[in-house]
N, C-alpha and C. Protein backbone atom coordinates (compact mmCIF):
# COMPACT_ATOMS: atom_id res chain seq x y z
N UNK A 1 129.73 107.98 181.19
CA UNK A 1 130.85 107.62 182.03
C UNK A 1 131.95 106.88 181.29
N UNK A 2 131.80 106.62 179.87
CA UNK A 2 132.80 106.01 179.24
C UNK A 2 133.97 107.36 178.54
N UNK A 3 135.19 107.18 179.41
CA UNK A 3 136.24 107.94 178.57
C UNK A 3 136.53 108.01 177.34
N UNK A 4 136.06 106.45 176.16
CA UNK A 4 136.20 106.65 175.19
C UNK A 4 135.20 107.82 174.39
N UNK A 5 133.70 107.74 174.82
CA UNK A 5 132.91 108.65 174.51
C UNK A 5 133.52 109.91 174.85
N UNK A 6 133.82 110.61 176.53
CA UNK A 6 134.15 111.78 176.54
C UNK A 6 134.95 112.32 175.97
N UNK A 7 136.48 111.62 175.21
CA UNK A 7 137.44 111.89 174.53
C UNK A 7 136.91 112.26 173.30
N UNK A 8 136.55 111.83 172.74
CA UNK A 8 135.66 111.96 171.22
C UNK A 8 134.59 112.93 171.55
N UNK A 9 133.84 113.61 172.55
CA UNK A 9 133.15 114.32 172.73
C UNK A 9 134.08 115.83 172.83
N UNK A 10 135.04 115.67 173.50
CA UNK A 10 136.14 117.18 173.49
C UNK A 10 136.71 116.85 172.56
N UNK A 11 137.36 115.75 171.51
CA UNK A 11 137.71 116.32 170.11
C UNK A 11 136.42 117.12 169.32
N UNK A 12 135.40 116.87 169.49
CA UNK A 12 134.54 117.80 168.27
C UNK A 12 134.47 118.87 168.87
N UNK A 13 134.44 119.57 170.52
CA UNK A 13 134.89 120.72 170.62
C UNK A 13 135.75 121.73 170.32
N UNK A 14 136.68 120.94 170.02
CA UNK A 14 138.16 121.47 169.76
C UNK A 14 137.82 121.79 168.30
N UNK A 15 137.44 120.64 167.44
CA UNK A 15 137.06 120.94 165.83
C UNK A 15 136.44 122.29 165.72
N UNK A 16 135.37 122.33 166.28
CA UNK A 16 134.46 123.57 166.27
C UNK A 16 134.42 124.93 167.02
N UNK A 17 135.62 124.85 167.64
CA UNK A 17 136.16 125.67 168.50
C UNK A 17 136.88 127.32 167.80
N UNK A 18 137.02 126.79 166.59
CA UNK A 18 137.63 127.80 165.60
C UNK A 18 136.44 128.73 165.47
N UNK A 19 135.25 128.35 165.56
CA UNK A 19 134.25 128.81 164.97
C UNK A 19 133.50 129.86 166.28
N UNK A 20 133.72 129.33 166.62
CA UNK A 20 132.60 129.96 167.89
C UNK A 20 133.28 129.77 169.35
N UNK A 21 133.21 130.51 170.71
CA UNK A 21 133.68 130.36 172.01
C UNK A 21 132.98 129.02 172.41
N UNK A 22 133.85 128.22 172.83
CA UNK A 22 133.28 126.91 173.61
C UNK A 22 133.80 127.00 175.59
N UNK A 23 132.63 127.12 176.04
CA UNK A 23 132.51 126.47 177.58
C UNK A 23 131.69 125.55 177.80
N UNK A 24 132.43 124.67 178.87
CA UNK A 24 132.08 123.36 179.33
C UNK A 24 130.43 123.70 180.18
N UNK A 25 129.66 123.24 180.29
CA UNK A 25 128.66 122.81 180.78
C UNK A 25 128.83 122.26 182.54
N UNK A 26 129.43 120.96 182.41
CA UNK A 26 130.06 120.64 183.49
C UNK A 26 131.11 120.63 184.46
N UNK A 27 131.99 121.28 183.75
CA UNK A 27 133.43 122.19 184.80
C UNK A 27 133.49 123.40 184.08
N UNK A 28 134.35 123.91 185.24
CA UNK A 28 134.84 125.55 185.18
C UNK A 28 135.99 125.09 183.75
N UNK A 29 135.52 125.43 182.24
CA UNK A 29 136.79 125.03 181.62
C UNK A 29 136.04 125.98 180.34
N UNK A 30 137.09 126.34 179.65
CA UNK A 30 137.10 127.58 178.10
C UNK A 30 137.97 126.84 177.54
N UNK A 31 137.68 127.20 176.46
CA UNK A 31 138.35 126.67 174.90
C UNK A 31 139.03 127.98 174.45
N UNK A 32 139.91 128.15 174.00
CA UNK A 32 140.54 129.75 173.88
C UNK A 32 141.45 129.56 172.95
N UNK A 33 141.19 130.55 172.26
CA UNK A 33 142.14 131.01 170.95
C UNK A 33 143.39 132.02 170.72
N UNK A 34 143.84 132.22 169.80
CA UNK A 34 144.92 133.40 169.67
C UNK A 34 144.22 134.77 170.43
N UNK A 35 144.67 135.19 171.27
CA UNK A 35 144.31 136.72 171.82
C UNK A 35 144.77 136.21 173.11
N UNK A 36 144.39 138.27 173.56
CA UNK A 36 144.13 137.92 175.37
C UNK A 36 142.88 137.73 175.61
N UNK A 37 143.65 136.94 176.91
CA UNK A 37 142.22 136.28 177.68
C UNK A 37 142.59 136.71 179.52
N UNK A 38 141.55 137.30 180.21
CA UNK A 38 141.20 137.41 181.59
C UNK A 38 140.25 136.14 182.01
N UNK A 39 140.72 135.51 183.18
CA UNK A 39 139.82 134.88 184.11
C UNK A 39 139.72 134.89 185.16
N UNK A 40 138.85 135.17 185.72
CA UNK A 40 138.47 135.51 187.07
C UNK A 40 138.46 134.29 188.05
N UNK A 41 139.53 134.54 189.17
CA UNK A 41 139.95 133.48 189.53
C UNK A 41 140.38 134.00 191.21
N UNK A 42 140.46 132.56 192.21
CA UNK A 42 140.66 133.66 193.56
C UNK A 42 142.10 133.14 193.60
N UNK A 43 142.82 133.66 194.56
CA UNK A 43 144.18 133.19 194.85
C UNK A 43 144.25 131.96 195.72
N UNK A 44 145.04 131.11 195.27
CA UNK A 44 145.44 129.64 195.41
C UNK A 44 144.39 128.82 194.61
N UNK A 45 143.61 129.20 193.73
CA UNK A 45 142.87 128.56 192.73
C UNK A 45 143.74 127.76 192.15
N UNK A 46 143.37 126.29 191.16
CA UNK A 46 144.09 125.68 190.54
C UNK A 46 143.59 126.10 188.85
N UNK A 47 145.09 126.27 188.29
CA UNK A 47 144.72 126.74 186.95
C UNK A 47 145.37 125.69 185.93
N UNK A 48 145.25 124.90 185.04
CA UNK A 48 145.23 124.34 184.39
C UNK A 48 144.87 124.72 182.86
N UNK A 49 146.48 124.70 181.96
CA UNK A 49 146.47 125.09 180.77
C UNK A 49 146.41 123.75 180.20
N UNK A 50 146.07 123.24 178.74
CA UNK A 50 145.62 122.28 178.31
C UNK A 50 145.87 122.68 176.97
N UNK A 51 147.02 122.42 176.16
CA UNK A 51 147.38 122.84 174.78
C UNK A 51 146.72 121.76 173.96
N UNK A 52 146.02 122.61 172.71
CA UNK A 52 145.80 121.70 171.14
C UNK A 52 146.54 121.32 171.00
N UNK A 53 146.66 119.94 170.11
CA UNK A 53 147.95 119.87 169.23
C UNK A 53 148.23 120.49 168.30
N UNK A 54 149.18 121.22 167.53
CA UNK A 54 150.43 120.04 168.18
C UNK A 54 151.29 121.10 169.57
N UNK A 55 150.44 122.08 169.11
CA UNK A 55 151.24 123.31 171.04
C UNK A 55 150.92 124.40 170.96
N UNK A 56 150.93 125.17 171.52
CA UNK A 56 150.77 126.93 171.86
C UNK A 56 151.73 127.46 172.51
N UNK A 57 152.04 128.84 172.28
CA UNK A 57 153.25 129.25 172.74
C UNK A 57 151.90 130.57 173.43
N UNK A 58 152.46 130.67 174.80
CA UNK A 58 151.96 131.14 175.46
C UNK A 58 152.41 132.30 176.46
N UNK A 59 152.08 133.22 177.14
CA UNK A 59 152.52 134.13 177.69
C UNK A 59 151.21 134.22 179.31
N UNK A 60 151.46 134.25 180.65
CA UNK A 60 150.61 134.44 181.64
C UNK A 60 150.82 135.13 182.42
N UNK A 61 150.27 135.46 183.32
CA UNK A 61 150.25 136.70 184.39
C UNK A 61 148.90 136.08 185.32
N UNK A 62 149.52 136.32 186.64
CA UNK A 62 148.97 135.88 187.67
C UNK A 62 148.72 134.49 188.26
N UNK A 63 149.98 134.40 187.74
CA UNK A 63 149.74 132.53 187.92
C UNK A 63 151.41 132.24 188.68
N UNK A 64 151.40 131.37 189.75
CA UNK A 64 152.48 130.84 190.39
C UNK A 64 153.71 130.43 189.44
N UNK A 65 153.32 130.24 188.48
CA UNK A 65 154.51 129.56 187.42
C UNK A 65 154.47 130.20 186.41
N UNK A 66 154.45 131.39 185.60
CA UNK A 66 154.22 132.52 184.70
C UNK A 66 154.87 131.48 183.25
N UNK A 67 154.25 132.31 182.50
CA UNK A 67 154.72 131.74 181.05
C UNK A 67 155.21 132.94 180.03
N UNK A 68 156.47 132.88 179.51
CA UNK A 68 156.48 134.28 178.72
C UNK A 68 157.14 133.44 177.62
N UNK A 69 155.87 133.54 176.65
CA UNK A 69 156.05 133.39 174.95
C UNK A 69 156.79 131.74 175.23
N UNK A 70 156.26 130.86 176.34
CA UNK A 70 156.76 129.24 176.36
C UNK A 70 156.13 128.80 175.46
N UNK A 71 156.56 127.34 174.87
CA UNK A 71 156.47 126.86 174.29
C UNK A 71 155.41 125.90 174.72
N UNK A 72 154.07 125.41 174.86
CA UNK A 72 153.21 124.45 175.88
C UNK A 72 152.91 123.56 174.67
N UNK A 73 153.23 122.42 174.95
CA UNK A 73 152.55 121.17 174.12
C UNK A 73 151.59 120.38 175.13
N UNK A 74 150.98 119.51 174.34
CA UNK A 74 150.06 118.86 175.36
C UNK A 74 150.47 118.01 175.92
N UNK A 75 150.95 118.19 177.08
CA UNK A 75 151.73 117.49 178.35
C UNK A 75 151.43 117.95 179.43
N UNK A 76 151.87 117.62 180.58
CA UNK A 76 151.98 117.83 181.83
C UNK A 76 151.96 119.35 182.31
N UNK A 77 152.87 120.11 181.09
CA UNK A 77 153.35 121.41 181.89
C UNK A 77 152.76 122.38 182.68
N UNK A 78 151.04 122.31 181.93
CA UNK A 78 150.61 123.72 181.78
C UNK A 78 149.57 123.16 183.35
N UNK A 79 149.68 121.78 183.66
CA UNK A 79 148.80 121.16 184.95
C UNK A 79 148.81 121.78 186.47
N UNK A 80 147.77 122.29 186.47
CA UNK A 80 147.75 122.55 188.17
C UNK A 80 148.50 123.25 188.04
N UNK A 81 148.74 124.66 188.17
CA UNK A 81 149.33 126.10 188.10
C UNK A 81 148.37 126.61 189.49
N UNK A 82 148.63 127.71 190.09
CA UNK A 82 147.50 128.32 190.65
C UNK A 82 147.83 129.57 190.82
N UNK A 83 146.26 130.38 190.95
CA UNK A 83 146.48 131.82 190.27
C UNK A 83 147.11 132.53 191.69
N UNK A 84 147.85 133.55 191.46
CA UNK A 84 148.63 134.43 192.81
C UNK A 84 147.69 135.82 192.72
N UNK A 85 146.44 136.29 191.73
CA UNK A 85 145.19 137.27 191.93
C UNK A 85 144.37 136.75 191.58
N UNK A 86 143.43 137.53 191.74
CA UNK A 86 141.45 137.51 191.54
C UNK A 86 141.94 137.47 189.80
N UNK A 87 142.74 137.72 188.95
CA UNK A 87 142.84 137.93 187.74
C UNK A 87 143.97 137.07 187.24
N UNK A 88 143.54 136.08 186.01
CA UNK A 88 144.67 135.76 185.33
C UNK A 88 144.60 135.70 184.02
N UNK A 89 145.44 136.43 183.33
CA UNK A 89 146.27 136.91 182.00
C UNK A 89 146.67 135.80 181.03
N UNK A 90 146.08 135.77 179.88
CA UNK A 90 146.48 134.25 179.10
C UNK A 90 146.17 134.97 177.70
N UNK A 91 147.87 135.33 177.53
CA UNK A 91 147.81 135.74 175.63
C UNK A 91 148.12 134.57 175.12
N UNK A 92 147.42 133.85 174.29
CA UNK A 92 147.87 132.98 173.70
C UNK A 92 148.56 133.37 171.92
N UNK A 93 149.94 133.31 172.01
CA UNK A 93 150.18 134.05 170.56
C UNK A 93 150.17 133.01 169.41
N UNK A 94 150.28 131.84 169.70
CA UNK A 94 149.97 130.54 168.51
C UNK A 94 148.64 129.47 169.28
N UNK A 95 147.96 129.01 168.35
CA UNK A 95 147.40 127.69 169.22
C UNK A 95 146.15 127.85 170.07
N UNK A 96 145.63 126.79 170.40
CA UNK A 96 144.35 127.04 171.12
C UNK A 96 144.64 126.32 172.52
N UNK A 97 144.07 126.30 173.25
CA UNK A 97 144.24 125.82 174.74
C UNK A 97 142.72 125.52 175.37
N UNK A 98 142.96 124.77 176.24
CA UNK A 98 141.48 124.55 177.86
C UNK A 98 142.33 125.50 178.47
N UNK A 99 141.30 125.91 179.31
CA UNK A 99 141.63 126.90 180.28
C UNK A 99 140.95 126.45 181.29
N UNK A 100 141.30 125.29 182.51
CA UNK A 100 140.30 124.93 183.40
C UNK A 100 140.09 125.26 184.90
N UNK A 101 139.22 125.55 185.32
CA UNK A 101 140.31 125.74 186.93
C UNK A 101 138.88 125.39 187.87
N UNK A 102 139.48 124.81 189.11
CA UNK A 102 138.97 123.95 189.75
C UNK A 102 137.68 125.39 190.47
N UNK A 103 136.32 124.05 191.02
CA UNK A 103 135.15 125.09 191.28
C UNK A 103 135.57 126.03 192.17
């Protein structure tokens, strides 16, 4: 329950994330790299992008607030999105990202 632990627990995800697909255990959340990515998602789901540092430039489909080739740093932007199909579209063309979305 200490944030300092969980913070330091998703940086070594992120480290090792290059290496191998990382999903969370305890939330609906992916670690995702350069490519496309599908997630299966219902409509009015909350979708939540979550950029590495230092950003990802990103492109989406099926999401209330679409992204084409934006620029996402780790801020606010990519928070609480929600998907508009059963399907949402996440090319990521630089950068790694969370991909989280509520149960």
């Amino acid at each position: 329950g200490r944030p300092d632990h969980q913070l330091v627990n998703w940086a070594l995800l992120e480290r090792y994330s290059e290496l191998m697909e990382i999903r969370s255990a305890d939330m609906p959340a992916l670690l995702l790299g350069p490519g496309k990515h599908r997630i299966a998602c219902r409509p009015g789901q909350t979708v939540t992008l979550l950029s590495i540092p230092p950003k990802s430039i990103v492109t989406t489909s099926g999401l209330m607030y679409p992204l084409a080739k934006d620029v996402l740093p780790r801020s606010s932007r990519g928070l609480s999105n929600r998907a508009t199909a059963n399907t949402v579209g996440i090319h990521i063309h630089f950068g790694r990202l969370w991909a989280i979305t509520d149960p």
